[in-house]
C-alpha atoms as a PDB file:
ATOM      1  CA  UNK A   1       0.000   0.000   0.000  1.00  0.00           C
ATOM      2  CA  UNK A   2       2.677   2.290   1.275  1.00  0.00           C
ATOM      3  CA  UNK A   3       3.993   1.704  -2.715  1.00  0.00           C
ATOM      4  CA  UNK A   4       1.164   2.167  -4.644  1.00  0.00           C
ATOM      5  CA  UNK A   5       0.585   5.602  -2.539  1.00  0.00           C
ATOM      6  CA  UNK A   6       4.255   6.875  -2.942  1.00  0.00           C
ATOM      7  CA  UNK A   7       3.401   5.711  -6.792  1.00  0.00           C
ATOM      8  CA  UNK A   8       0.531   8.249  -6.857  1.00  0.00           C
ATOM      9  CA  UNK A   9       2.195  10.921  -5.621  1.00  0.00           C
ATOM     10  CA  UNK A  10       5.832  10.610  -7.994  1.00  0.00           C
ATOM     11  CA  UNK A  11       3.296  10.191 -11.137  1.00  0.00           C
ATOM     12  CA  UNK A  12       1.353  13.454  -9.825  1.00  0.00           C
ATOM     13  CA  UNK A  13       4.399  15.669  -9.058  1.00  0.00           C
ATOM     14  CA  UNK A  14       5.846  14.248 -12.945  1.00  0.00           C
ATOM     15  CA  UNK A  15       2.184  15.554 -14.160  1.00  0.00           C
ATOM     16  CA  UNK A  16       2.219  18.818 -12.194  1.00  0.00           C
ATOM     17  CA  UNK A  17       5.766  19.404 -13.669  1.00  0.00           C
ATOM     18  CA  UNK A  18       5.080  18.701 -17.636  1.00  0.00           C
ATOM     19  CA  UNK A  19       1.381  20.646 -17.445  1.00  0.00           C
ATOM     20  CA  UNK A  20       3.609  23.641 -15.687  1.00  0.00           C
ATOM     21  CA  UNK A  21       6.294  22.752 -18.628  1.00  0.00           C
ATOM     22  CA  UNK A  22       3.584  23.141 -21.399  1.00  0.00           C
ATOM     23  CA  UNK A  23       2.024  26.220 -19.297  1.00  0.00           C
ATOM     24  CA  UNK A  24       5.403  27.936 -19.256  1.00  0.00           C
ATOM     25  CA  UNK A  25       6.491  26.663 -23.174  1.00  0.00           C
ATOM     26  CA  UNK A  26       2.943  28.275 -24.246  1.00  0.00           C
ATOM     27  CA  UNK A  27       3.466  31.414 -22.672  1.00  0.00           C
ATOM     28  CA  UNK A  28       6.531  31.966 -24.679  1.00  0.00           C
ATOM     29  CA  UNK A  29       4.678  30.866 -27.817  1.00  0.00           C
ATOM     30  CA  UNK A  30       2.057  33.328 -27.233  1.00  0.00           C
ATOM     31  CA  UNK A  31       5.017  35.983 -26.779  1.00  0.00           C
ATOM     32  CA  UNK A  32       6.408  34.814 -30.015  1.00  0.00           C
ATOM     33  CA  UNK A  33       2.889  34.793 -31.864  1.00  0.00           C
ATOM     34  CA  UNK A  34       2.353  38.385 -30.711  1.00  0.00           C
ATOM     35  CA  UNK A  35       5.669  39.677 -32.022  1.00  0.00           C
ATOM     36  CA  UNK A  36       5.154  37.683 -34.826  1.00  0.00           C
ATOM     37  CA  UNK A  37       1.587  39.202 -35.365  1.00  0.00           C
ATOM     38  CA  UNK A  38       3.346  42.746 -34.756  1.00  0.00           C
ATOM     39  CA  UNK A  39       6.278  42.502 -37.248  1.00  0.00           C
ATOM     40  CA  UNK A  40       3.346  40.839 -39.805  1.00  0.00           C
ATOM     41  CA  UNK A  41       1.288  44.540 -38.701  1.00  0.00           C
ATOM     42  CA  UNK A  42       4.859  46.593 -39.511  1.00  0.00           C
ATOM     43  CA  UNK A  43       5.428  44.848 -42.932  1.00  0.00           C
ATOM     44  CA  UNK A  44       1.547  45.430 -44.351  1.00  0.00           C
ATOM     45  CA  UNK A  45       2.212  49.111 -43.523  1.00  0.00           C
ATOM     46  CA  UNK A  46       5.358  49.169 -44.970  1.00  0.00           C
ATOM     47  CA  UNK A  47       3.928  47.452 -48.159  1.00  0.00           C
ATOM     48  CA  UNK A  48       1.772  49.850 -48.121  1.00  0.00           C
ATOM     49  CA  UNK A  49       4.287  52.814 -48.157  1.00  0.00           C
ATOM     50  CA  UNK A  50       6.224  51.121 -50.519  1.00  0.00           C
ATOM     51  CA  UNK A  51       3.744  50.818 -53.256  1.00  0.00           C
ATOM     52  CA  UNK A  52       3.271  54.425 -52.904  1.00  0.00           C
ATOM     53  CA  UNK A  53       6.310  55.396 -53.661  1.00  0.00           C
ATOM     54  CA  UNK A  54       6.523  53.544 -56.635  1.00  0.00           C
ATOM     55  CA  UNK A  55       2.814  54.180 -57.840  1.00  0.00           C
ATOM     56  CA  UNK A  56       4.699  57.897 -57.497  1.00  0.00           C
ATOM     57  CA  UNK A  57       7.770  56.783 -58.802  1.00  0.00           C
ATOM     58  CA  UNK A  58       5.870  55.771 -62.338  1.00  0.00           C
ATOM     59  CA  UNK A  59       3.604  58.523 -62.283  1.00  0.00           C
ATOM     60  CA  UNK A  60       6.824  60.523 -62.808  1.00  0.00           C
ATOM     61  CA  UNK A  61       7.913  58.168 -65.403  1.00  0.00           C
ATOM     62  CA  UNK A  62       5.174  58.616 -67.159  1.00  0.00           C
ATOM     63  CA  UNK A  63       4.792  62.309 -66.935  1.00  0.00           C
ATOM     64  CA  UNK A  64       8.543  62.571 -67.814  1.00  0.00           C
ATOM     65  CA  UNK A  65       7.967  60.600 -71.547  1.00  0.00           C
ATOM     66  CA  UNK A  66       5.377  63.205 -72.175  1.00  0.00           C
ATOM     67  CA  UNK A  67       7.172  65.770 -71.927  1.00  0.00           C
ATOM     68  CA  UNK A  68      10.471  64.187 -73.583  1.00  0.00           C
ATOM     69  CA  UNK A  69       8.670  63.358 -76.340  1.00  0.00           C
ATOM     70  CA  UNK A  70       6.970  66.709 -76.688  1.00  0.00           C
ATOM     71  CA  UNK A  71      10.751  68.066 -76.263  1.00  0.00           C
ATOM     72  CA  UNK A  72      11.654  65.444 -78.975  1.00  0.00           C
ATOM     73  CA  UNK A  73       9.019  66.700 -81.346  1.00  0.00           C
ATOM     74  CA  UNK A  74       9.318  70.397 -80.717  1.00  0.00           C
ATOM     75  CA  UNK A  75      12.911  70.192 -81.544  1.00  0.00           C
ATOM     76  CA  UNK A  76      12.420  68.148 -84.972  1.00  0.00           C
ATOM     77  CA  UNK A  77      10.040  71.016 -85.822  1.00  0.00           C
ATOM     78  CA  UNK A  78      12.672  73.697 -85.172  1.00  0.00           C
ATOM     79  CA  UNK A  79      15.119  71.228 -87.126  1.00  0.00           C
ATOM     80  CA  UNK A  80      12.794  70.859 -89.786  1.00  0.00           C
ATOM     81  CA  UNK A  81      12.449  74.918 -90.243  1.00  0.00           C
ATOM     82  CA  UNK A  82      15.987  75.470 -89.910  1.00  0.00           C
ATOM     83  CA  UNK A  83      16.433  73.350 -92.924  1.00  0.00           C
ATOM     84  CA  UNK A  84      13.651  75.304 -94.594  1.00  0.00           C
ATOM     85  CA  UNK A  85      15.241  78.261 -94.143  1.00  0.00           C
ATOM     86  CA  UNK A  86      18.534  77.730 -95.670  1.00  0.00           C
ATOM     87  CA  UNK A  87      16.467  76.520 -98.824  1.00  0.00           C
ATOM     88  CA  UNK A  88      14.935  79.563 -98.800  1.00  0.00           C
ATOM     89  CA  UNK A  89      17.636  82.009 -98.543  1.00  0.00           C
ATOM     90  CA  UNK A  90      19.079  83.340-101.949  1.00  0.00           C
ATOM     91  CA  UNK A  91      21.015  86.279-102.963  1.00  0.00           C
ATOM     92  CA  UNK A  92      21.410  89.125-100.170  1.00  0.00           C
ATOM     93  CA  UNK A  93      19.040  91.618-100.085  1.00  0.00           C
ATOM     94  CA  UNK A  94      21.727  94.421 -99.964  1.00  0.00           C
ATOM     95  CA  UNK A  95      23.263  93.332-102.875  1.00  0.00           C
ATOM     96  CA  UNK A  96      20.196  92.730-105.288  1.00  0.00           C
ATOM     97  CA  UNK A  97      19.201  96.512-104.117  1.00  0.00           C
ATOM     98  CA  UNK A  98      22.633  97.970-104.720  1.00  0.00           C
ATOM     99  CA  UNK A  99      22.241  96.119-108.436  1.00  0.00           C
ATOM    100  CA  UNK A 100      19.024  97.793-108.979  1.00  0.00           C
ATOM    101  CA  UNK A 101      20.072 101.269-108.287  1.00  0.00           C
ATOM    102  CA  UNK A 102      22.863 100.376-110.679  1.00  0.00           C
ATOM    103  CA  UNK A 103      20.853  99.459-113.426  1.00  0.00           C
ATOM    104  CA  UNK A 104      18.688 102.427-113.038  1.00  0.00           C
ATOM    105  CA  UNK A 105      21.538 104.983-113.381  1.00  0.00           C
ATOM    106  CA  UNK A 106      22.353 103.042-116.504  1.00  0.00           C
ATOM    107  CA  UNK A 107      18.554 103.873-117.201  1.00  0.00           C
ATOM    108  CA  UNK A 108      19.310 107.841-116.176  1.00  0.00           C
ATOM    109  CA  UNK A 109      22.983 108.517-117.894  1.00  0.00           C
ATOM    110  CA  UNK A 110      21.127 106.588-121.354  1.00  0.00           C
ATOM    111  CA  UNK A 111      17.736 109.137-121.409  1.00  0.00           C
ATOM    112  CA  UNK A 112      19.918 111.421-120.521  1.00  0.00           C
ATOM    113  CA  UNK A 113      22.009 111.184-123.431  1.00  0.00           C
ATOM    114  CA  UNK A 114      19.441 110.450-125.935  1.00  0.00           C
ATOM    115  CA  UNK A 115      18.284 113.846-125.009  1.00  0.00           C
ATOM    116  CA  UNK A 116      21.189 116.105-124.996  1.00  0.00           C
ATOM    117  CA  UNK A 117      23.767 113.968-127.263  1.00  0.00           C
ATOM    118  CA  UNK A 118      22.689 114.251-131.608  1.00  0.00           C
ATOM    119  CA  UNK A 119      22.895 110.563-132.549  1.00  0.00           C
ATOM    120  CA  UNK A 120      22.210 108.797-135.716  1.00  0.00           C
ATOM    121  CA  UNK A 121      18.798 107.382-136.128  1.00  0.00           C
ATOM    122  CA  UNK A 122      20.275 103.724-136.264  1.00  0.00           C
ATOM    123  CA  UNK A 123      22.507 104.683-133.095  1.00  0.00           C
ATOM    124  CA  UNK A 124      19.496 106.331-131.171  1.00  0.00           C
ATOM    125  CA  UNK A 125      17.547 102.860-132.022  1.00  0.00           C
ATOM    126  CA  UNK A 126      20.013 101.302-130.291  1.00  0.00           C
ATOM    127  CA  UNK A 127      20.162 103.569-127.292  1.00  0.00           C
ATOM    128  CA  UNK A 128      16.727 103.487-127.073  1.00  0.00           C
ATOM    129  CA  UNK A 129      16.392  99.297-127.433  1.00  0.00           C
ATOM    130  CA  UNK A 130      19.185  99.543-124.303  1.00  0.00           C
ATOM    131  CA  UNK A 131      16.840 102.060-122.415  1.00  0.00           C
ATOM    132  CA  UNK A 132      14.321  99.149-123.075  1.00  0.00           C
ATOM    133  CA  UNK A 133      16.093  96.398-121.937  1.00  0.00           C
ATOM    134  CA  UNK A 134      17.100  98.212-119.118  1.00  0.00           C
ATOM    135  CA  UNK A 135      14.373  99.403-118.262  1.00  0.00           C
ATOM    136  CA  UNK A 136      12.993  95.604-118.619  1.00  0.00           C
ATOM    137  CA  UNK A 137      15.637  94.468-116.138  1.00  0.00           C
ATOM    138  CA  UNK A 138      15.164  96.901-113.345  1.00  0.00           C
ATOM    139  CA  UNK A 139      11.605  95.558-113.454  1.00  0.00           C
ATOM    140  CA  UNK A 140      12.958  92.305-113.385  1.00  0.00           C
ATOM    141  CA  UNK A 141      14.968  92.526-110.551  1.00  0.00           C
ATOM    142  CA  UNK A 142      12.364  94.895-108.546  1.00  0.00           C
ATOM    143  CA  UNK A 143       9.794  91.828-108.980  1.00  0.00           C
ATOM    144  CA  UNK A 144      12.520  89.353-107.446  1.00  0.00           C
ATOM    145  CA  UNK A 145      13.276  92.097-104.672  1.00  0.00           C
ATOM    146  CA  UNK A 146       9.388  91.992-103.649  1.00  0.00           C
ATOM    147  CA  UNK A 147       9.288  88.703-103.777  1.00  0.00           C
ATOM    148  CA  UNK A 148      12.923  88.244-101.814  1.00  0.00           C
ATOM    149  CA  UNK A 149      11.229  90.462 -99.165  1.00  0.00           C
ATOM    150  CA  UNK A 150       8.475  88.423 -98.978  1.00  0.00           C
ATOM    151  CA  UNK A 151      10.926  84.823 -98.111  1.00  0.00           C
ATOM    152  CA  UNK A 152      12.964  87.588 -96.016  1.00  0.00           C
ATOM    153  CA  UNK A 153       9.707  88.027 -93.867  1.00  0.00           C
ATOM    154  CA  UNK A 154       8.666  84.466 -94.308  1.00  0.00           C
ATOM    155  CA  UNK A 155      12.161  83.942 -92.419  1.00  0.00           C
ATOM    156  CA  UNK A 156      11.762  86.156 -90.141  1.00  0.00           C
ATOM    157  CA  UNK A 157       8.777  84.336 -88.892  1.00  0.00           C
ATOM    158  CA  UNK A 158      10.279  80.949 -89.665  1.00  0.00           C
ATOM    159  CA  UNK A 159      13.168  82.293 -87.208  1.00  0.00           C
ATOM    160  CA  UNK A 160      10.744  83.825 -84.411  1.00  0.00           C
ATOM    161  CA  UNK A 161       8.920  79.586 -84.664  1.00  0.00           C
ATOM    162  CA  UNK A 162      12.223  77.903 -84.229  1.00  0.00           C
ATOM    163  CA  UNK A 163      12.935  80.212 -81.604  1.00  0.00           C
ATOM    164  CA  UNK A 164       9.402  79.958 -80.106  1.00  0.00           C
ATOM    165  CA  UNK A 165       9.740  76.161 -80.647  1.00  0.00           C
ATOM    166  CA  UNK A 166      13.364  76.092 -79.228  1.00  0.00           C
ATOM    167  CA  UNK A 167      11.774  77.191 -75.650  1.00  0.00           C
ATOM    168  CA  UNK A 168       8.862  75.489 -75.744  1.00  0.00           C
ATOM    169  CA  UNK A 169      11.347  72.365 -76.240  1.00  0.00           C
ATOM    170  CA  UNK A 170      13.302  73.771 -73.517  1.00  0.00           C
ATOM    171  CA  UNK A 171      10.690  74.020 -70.827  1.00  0.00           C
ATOM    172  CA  UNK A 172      10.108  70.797 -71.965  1.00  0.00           C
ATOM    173  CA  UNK A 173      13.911  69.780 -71.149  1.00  0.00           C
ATOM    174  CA  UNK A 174      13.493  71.088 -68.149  1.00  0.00           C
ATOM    175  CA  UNK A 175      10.642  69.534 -66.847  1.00  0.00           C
ATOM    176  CA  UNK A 176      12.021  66.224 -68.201  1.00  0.00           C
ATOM    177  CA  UNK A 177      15.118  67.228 -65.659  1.00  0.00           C
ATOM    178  CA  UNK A 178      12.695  67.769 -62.684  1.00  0.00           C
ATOM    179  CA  UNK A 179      11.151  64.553 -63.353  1.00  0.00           C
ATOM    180  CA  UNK A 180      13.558  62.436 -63.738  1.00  0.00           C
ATOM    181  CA  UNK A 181      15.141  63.794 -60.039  1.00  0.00           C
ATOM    182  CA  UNK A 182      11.757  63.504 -59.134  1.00  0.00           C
ATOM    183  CA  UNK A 183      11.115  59.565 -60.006  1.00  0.00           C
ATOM    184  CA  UNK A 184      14.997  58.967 -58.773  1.00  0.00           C
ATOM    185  CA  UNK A 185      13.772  60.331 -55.392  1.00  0.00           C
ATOM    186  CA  UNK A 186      11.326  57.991 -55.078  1.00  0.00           C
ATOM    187  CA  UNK A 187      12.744  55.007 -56.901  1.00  0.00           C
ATOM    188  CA  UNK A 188      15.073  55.601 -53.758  1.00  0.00           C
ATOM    189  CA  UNK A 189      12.548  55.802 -51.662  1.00  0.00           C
ATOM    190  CA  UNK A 190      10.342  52.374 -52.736  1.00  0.00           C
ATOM    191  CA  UNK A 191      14.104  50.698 -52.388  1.00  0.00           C
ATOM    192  CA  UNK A 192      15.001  51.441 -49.095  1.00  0.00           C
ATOM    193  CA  UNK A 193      11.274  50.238 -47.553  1.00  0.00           C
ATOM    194  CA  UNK A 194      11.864  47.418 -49.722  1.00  0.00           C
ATOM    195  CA  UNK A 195      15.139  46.715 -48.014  1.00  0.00           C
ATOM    196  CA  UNK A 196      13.274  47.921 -44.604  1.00  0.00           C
ATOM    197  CA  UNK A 197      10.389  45.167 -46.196  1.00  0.00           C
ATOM    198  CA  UNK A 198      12.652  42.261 -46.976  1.00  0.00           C
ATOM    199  CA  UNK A 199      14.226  42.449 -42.900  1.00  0.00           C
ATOM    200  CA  UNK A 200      10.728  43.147 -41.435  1.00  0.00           C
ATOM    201  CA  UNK A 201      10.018  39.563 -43.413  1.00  0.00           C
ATOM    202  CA  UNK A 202      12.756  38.010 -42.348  1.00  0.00           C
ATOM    203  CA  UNK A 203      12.397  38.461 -38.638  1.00  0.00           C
ATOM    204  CA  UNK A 204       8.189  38.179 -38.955  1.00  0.00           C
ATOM    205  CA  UNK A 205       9.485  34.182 -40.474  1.00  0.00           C
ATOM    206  CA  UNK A 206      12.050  33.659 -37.901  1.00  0.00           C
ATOM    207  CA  UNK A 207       9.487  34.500 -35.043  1.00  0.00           C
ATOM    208  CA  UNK A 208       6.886  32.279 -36.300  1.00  0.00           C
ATOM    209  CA  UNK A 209       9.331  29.182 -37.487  1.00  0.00           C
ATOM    210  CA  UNK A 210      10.326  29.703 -33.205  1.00  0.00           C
ATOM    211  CA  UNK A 211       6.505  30.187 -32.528  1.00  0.00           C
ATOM    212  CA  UNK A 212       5.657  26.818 -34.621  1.00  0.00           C
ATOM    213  CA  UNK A 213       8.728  24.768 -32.602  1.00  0.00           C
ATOM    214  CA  UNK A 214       7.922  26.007 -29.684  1.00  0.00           C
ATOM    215  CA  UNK A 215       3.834  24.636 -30.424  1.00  0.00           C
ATOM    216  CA  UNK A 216       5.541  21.484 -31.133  1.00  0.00           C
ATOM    217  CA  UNK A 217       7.151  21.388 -28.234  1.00  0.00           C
ATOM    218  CA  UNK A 218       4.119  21.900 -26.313  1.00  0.00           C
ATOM    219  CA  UNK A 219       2.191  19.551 -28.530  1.00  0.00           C
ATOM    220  CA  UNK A 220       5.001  17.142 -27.308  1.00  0.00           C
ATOM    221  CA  UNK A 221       4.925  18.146 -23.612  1.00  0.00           C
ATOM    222  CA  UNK A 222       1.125  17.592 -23.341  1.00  0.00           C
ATOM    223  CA  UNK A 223       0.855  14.252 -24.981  1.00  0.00           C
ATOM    224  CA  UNK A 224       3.543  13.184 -22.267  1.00  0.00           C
ATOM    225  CA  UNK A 225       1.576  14.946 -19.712  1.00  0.00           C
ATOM    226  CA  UNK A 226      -2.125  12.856 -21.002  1.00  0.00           C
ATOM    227  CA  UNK A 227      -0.462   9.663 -21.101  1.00  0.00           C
ATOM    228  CA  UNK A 228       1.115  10.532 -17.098  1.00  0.00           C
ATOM    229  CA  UNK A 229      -2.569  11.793 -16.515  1.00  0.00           C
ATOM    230  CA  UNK A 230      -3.823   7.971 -18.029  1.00  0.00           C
ATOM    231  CA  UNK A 231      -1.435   6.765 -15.517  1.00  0.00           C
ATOM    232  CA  UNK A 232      -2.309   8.888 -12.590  1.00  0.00           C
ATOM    233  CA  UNK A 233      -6.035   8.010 -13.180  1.00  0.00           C
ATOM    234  CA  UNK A 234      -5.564   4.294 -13.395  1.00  0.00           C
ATOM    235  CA  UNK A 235      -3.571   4.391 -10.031  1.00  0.00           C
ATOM    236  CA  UNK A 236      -6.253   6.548  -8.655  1.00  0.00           C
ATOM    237  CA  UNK A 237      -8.969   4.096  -9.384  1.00  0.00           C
ATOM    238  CA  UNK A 238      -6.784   0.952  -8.007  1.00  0.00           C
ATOM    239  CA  UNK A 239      -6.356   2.812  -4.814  1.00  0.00           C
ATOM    240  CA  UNK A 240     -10.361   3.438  -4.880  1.00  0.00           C
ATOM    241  CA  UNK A 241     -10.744  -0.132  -5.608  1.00  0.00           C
ATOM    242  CA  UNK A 242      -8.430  -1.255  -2.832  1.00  0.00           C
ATOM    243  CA  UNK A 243     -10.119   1.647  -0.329  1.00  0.00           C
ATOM    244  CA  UNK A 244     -13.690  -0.108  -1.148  1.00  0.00           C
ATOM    245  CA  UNK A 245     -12.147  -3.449  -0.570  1.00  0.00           C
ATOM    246  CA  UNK A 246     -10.711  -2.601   2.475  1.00  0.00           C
ATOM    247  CA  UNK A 247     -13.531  -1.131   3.791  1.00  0.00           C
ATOM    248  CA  UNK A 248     -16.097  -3.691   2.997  1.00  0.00           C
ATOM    249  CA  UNK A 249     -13.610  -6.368   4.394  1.00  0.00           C
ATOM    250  CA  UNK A 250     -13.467  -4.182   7.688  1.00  0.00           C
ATOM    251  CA  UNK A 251     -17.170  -3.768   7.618  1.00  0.00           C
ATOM    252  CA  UNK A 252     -17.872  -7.521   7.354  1.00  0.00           C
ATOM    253  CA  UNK A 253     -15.468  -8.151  10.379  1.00  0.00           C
ATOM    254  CA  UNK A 254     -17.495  -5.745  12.585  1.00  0.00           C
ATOM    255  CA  UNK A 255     -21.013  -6.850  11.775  1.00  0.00           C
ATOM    256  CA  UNK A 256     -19.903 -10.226  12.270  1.00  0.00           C
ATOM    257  CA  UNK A 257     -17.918  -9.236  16.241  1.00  0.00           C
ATOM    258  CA  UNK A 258     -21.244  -7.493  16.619  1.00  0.00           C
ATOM    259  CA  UNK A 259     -23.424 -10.694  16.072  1.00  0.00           C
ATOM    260  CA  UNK A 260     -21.175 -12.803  18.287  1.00  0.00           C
ATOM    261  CA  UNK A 261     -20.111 -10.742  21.421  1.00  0.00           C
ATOM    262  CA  UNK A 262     -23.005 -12.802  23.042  1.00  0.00           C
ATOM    263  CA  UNK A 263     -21.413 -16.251  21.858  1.00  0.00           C
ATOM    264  CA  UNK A 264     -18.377 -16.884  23.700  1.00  0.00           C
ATOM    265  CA  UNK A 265     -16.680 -19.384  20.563  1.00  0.00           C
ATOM    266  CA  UNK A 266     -17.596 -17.010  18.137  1.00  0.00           C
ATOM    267  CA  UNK A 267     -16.856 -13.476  20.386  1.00  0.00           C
ATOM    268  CA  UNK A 268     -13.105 -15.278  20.750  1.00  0.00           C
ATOM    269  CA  UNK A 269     -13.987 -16.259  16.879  1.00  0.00           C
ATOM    270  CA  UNK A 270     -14.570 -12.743  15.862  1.00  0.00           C
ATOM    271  CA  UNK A 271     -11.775 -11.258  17.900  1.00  0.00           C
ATOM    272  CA  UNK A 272      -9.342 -13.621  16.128  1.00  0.00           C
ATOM    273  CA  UNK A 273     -10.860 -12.185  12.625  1.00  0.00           C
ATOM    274  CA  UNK A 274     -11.189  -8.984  13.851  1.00  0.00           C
ATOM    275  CA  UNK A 275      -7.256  -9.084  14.867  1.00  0.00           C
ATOM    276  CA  UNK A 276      -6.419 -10.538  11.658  1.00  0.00           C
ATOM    277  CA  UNK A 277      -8.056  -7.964   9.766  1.00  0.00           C
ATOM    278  CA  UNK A 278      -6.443  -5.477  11.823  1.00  0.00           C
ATOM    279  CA  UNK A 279      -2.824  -7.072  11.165  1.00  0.00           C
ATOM    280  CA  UNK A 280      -4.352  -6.583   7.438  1.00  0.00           C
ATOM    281  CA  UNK A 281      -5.836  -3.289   6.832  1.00  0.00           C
ATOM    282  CA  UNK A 282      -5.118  -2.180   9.852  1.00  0.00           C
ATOM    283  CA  UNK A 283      -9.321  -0.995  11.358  1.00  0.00           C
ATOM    284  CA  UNK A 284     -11.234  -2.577  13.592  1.00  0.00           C
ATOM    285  CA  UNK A 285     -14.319  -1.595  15.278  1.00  0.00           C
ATOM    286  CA  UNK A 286     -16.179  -3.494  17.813  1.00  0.00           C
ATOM    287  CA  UNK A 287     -19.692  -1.512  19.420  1.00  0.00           C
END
């Protein structure tokens, strides 16, 4: 008996010690999950910041195209009148001017002589024909000096688009400048919460591969501590068993020293059973 009670209470203290054991190794699992469960928080925002900056980031990339290819296509114009413009120019003005008022002294000094000098009839024919032709010519060249005015002014304007189109396509520049700083910035920025994202991750899965060990552990701990409590319970009952025994045994004795103290045999009877199941189970009651 003294065993089976000494039994009981070694298999209880082993069951008190693994259920404390599990207690204690889900305690720290619940620490774990909850720092876990916080880093997991930290990373979501973080995602979240992170995206932004690169939904910015593209934004500026795609805002900077625009306006490189607009700079691109304002500067092909202004190419493509430059080109135009050195087609168009011909003779300078200044000369075909200074040519004209040549030609029209000619004009002057040959009236002039046709009136004042006595010529032959054939040689004033022939002054006259020159006056003609001259005269012809100046018109001539007074037609292409209109008209050379006209692709002078045509210029001019062809000069004030390229210049117009040379600062549009300059702005342009610029902002292509500004946005390209602008989408480096954040390009910058998206890496380093990506590199913040990637350690956040990192210590979120060591937490949790802890957190899962540390459930297997006390997965591990309480099957030990059910199969102890199977043992524990099945001692418990043999000791109940044993207790009923003992008592009904006891019991029997005493009814039966009861029914014989008025029989001397059976009172020395019953006090010989009544002693033996005192050396036994150690009770004995006689009324």
């Amino acid at each position: 008996m003294p065993k089976k009670i000494s039994e009981l209470q070694s298999a209880e203290l082993k069951l008190r010690a693994l259920l404390n054991k599990r207690d204690e190794i889900n305690e720290q699992a619940a620490i774990l999950r909850s720092e876990r469960d916080s880093l997991n928080a930290q990373k979501i925002g973080l995602q979240d910041q992170m995206n932004a900056a690169r939904d910015k980031r593209d934004a500026f990339v795609a805002e900077m195209r625009v306006h490189k290819k607009r700079r691109d296509q304002l500067q092909a114009e202004a190419k493509e009148l430059i080109d135009y413009k050195k087609k168009m120019k011909g003779k300078p003005m200044g000369d075909l001017k200074d040519e004209i008022r040549g030609v029209e002294r000619q004009v002057k000094e040959m009236i002039l002589r046709q009136q004042t000098v006595p010529l032959s009839i054939p040689d004033e024919r022939k002054l006259l024909e020159a006056i003609k032709t001259k005269t012809t010519e100046v018109d001539k060249l007074k037609k292409v000096l209109a008209e050379q005015d006209k692709v002078f002014k045509e210029i001019k304007d062809v000069d004030r688009s390229i210049d117009a189109l040379f600062r549009e396509a300059d702005k342009s520049h610029a902002e292509v400048v500004r946005l390209s700083d602008e989408q480096h910035k954040a390009h910058e920025e998206a890496t380093s919460f990506m590199k913040e994202l990637v350690a956040l991750r990192a210590s979120a899965d060591k937490k949790h591969q802890e957190f899962v060990k540390l459930r297997i552990d006390a997965d591990g701990v309480h099957q030990k501590a059910l199969e102890l409590r199977g043992k524990v319970l099945e001692i418990r009952r043999e000791k109940r068993m044993e207790q009923v025994e003992e008592d009904r045994a006891v019991r029997d004795v005493n009814i039966a020293a009861k029914r014989a103290l008025d029989d001397k045999d059976k009172r020395e009877k019953a006090i010989d059973d009544a002693l033996a199941t005192l050396l036994k189970y150690g009770k004995l009651e006689i009324g």
